[in-house]
Protein backbone atom coordinates (compact mmCIF):
# COMPACT_ATOMS: atom_id res chain seq x y z
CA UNK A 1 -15.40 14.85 16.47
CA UNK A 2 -13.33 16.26 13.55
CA UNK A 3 -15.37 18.84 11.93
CA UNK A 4 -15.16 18.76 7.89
CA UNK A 5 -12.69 21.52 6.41
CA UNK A 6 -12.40 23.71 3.52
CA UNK A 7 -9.46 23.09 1.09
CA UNK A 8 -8.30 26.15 -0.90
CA UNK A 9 -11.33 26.64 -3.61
CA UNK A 10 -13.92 26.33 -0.29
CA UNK A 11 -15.20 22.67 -0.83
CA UNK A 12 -15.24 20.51 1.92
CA UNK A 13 -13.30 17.55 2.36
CA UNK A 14 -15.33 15.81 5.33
CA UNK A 15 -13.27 12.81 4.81
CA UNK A 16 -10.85 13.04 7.78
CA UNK A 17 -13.57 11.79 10.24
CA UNK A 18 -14.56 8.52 7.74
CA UNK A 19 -9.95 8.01 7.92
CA UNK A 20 -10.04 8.36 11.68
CA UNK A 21 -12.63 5.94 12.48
CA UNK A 22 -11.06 3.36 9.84
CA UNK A 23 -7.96 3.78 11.56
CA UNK A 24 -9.15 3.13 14.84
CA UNK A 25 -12.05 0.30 14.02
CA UNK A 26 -8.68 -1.34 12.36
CA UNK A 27 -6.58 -0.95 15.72
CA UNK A 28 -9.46 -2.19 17.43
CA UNK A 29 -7.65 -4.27 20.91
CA UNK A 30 -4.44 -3.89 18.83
CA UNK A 31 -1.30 -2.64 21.09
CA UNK A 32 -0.27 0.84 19.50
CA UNK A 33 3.45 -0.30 19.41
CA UNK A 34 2.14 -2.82 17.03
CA UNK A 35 -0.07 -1.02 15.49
CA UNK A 36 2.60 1.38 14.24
CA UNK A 37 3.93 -1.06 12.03
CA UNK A 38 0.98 -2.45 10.31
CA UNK A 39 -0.16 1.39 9.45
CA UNK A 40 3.47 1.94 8.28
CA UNK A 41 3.59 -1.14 6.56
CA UNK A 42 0.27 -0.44 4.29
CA UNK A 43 1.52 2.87 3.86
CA UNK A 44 4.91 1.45 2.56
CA UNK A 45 2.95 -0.89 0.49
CA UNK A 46 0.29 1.83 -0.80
CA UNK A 47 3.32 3.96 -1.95
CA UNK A 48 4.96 1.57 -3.83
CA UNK A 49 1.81 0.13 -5.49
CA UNK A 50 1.34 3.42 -6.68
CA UNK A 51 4.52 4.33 -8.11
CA UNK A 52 4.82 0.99 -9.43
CA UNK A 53 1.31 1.53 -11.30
CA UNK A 54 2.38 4.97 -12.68
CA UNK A 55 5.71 3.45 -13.79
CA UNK A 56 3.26 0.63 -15.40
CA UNK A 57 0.40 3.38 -17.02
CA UNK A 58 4.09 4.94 -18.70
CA UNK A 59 4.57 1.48 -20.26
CA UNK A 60 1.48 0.73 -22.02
CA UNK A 61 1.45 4.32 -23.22
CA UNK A 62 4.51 3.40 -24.91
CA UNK A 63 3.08 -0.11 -25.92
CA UNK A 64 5.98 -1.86 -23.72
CA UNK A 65 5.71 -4.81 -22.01
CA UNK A 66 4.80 -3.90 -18.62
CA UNK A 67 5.12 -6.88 -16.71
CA UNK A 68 8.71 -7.03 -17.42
CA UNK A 69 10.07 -6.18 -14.32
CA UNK A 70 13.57 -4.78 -16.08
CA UNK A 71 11.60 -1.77 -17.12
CA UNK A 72 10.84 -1.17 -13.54
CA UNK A 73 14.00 -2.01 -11.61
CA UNK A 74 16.00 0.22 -14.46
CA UNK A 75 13.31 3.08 -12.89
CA UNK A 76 14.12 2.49 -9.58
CA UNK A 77 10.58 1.43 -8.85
CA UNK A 78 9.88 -1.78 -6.45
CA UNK A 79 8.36 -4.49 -8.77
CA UNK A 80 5.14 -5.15 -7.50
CA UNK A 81 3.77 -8.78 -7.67
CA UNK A 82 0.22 -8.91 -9.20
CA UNK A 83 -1.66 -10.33 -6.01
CA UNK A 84 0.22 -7.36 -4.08
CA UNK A 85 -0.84 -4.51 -5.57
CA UNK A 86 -2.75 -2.18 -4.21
CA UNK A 87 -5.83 -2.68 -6.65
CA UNK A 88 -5.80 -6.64 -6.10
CA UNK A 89 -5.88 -5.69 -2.59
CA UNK A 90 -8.59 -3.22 -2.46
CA UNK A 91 -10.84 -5.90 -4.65
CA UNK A 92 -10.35 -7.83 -1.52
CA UNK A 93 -10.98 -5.22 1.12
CA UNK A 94 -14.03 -6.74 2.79
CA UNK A 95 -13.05 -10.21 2.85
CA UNK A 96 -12.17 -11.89 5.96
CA UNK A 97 -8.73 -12.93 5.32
CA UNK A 98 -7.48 -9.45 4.02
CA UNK A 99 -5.22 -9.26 6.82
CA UNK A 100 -3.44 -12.78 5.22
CA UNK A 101 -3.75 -11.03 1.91
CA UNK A 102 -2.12 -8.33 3.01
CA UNK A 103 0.97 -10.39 4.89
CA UNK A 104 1.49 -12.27 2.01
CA UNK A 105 1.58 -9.34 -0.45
CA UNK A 106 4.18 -7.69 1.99
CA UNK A 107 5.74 -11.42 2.00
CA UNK A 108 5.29 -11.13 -1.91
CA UNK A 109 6.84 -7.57 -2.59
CA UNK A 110 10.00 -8.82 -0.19
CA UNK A 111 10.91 -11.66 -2.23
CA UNK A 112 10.67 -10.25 -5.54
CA UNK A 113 12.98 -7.18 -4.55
CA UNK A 114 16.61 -8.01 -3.27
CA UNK A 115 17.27 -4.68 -0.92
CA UNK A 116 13.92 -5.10 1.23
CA UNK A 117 14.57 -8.68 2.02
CA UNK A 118 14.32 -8.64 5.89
CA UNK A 119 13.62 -5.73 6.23
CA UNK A 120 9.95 -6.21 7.43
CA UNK A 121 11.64 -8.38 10.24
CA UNK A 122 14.21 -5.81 11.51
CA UNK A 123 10.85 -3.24 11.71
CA UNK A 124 8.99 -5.42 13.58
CA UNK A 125 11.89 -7.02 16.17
């Protein structure tokens, strides 16, 4: 059991036990070679949902259009298709066909960005 620990103002944070047994509920009968790439591919996605979403909170501060994905790619942030980010995604946590949600996001975020097409693939083979 992983006992809760104190960050540096001596709250506890408690929440590593609640990430551990997500993590392995969600590996479940799941081979750990595999697993490895569906943990690194939400974490891929997770990152850049969230840059993406900072990039877009910058644009509607500035009352740009923030679904033009020029203002991103001039950024260097990935464009992120609406039914793949991370918040559409999270709406959708408990459904039973997250896991296709969350293939065709990463199918989603591949297509609309040129330098990560295959790249999925050449993780997985």
């Amino acid at each position: 059991m992983v006992e809760k620990k104190q960050n540096g103002n001596g709250s506890n944070l408690g929440f590593e036990a609640k990430l551990w047994q997500a993590a392995d509920k969600m590996r479940s009968n799941m081979d750990a070679a595999e697993y490895k790439h569906v943990v690194l591919g939400l974490i891929f996605l997770k990152y850049i949902s969230d840059s993406f979403e900072e990039k877009r909170q910058q644009l509607l501060k500035e009352k740009e259009d923030c679904e033009d994905r020029d203002f991103y790619l001039e950024a260097n942030v990935f464009w992120v298709p609406k039914m793949a980010r991370w918040s559409h995604l999270q709406a959708q946590a408990k459904q039973p066909t997250i896991g296709k949600l969350i293939d065709n996001a990463m199918d989603l975020v591949e297509k609309e960005n040129t330098p990560l097409k295959g790249v999925r693939n050449r993780l997985v083979s």
